[in-house]
C-alpha atoms as a PDB file:
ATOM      1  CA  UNK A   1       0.993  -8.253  21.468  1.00  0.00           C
ATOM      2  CA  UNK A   2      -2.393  -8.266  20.273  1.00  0.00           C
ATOM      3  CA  UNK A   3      -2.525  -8.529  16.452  1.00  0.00           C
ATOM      4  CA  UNK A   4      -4.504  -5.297  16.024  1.00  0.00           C
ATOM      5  CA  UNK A   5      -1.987  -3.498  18.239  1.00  0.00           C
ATOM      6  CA  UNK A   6       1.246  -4.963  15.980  1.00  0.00           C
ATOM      7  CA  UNK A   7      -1.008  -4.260  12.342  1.00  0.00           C
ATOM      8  CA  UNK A   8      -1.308  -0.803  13.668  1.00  0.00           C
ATOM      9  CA  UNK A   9       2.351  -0.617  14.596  1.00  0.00           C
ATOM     10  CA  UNK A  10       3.385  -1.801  11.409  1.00  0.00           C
ATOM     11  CA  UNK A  11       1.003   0.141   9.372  1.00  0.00           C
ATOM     12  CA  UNK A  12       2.462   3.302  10.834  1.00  0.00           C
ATOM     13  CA  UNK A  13       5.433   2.806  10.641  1.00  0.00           C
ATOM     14  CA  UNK A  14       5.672   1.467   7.052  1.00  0.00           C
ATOM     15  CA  UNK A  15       5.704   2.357   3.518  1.00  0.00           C
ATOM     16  CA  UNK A  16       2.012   1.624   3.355  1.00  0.00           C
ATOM     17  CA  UNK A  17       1.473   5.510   2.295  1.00  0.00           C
ATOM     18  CA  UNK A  18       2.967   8.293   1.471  1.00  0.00           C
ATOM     19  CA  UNK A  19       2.088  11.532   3.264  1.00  0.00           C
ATOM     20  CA  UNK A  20       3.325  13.766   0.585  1.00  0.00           C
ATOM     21  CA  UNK A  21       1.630  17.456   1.129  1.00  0.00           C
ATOM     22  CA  UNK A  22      -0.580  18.882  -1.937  1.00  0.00           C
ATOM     23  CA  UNK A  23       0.161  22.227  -2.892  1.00  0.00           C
ATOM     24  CA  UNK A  24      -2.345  23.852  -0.029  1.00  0.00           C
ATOM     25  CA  UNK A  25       0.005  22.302   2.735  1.00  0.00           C
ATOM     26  CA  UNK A  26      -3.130  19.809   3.282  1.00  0.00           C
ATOM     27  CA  UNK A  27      -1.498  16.232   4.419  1.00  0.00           C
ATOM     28  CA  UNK A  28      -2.063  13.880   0.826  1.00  0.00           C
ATOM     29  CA  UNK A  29      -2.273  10.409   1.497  1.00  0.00           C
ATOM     30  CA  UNK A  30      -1.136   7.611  -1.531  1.00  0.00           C
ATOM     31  CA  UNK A  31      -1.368   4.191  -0.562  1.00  0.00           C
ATOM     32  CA  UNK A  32       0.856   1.959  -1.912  1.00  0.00           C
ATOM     33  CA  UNK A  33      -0.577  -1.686  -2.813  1.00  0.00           C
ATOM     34  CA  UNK A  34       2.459  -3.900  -2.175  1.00  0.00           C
ATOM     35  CA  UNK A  35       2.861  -2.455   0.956  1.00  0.00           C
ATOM     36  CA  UNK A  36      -0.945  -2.518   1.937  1.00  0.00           C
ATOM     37  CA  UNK A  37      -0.792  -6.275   0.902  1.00  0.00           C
ATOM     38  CA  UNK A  38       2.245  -6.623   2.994  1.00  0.00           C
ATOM     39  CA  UNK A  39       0.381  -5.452   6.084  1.00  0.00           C
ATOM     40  CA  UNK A  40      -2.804  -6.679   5.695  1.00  0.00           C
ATOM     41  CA  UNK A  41      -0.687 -10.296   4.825  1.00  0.00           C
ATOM     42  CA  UNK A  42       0.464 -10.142   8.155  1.00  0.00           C
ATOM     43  CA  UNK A  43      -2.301  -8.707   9.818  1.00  0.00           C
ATOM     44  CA  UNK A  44      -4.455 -11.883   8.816  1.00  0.00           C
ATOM     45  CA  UNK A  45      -1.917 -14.387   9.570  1.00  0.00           C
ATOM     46  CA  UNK A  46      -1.290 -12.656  13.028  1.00  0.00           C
ATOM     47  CA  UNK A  47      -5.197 -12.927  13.907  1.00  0.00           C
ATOM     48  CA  UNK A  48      -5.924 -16.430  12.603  1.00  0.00           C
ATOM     49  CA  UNK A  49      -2.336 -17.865  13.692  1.00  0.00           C
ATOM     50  CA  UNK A  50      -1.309 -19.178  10.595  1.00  0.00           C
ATOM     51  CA  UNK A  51       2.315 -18.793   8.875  1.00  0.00           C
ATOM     52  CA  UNK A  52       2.438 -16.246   6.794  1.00  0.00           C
ATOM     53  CA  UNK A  53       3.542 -19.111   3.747  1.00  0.00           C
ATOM     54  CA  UNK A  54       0.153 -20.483   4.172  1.00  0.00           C
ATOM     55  CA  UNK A  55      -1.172 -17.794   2.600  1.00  0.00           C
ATOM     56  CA  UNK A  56       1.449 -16.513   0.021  1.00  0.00           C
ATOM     57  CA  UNK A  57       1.164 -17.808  -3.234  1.00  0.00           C
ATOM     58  CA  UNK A  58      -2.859 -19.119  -2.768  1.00  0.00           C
ATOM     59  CA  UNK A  59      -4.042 -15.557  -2.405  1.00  0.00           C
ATOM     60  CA  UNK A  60      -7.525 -16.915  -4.409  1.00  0.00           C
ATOM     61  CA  UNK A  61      -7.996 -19.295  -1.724  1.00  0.00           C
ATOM     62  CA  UNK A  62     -11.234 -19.419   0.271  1.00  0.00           C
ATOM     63  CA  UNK A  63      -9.783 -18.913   3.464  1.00  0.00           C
ATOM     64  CA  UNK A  64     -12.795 -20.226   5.064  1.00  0.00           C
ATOM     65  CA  UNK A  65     -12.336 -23.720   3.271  1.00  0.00           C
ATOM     66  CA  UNK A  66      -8.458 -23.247   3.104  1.00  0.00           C
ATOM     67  CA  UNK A  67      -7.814 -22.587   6.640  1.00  0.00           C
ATOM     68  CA  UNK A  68     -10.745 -23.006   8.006  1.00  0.00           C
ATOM     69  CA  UNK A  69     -11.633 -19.030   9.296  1.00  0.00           C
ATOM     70  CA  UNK A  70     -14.726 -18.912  11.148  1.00  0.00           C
ATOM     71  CA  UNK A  71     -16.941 -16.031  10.902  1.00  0.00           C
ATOM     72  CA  UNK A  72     -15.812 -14.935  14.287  1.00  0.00           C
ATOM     73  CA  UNK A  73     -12.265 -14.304  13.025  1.00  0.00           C
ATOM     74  CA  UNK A  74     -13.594 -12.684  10.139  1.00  0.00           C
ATOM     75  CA  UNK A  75     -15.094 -10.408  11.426  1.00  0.00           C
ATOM     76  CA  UNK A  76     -11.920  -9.507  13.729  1.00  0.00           C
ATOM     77  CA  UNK A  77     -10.349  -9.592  10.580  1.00  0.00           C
ATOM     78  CA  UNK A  78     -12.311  -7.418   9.209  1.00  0.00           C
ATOM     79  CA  UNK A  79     -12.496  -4.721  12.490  1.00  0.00           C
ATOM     80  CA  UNK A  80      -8.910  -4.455  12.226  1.00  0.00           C
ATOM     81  CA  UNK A  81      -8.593  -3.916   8.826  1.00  0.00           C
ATOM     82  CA  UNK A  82     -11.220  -1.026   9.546  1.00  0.00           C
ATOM     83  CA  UNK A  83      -9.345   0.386  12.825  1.00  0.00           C
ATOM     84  CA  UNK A  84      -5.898   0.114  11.106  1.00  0.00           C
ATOM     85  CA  UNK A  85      -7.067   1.904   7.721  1.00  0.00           C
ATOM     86  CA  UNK A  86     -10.117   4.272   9.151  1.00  0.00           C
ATOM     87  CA  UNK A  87     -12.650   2.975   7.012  1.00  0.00           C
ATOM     88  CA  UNK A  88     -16.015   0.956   6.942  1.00  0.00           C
ATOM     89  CA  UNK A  89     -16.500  -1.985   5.236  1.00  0.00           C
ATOM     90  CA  UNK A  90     -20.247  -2.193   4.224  1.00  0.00           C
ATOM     91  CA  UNK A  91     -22.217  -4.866   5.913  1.00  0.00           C
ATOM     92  CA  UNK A  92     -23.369  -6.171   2.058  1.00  0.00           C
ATOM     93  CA  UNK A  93     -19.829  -6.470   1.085  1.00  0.00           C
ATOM     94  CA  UNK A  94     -18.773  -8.684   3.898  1.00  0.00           C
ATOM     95  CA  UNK A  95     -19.502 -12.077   2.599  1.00  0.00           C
ATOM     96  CA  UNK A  96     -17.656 -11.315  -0.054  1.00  0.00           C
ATOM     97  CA  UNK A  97     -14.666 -11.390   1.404  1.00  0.00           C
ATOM     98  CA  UNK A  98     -13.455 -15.026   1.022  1.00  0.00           C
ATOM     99  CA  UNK A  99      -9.947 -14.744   0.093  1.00  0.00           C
ATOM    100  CA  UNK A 100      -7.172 -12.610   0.493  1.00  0.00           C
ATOM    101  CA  UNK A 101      -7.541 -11.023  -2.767  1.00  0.00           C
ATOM    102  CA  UNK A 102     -10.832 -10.205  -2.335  1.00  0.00           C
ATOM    103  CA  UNK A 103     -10.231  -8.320   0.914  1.00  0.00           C
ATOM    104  CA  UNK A 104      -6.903  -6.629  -0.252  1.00  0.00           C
ATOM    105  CA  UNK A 105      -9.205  -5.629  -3.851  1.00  0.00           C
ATOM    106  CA  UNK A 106     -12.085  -4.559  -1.878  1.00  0.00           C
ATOM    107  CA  UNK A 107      -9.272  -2.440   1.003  1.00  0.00           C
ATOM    108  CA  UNK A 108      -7.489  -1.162  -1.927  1.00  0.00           C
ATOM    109  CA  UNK A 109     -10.719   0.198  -3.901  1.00  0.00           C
ATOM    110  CA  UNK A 110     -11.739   2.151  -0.278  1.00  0.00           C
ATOM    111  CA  UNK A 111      -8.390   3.368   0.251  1.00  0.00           C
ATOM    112  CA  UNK A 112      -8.743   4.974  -3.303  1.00  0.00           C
ATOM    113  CA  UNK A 113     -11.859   6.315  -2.432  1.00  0.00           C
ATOM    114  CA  UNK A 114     -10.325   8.111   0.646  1.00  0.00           C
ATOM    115  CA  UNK A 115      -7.139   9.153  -1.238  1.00  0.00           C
ATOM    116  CA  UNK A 116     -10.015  11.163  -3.975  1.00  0.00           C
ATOM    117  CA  UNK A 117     -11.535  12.733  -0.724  1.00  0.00           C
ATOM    118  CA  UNK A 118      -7.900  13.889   0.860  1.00  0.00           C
ATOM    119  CA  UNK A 119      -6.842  15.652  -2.417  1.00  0.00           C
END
């Protein structure tokens, strides 16, 4: 199963929001971070075929020094992320994105932004 195709699966059908309705019956969305990270943990360690333990604990690692991701996974990375999550990352604030924390900050900080929008 394609790595895209089992983030999706898991984003769905986890904890990773809450659809909780605000008081005009609109669908409200809350992510939750620890269960974002928990995806996008094992979204990233699907695509670039790593354990998940070689990430865990060196979330500050550059993951293009650390375990050596070439821009060509990053950027699948980064589609998925975008596909599973239905947002665009900005083309400025990709090479930023060096470690783990700096993609689940950056995710988390859209996410935000599209929880304002839903209420």
């Amino acid at each position: 199963m394609s790595a895209l195709r089992t983030g999706l699966k898991a984003f769905q059908s986890s904890e990773c929001f809450d659809g909780k309705k605000n008081n005009k019956g609109e669908s409200k969305v809350k992510y939750e971070r620890e269960a974002v990270r928990e995806n996008l943990m094992e979204t990233i360690s699907e695509i670039i075929e790593v354990d998940r333990s070689e990430i865990e604990g060196k979330e500050d690692m550059n993951l293009f020094e650390g375990l050596q991701v070439d821009s060509l996974l990053a950027l699948e990375i980064v589609a998925t992320v975008e596909s599973q999550y239905g947002i665009k990352i900005e083309d400025e604030q990709l090479e930023d994105l060096t470690s783990f924390n700096k993609i689940l900050d950056l995710l988390m900080k859209y996410l935000s932004q599209k929880e304002a929008v839903s209420v």
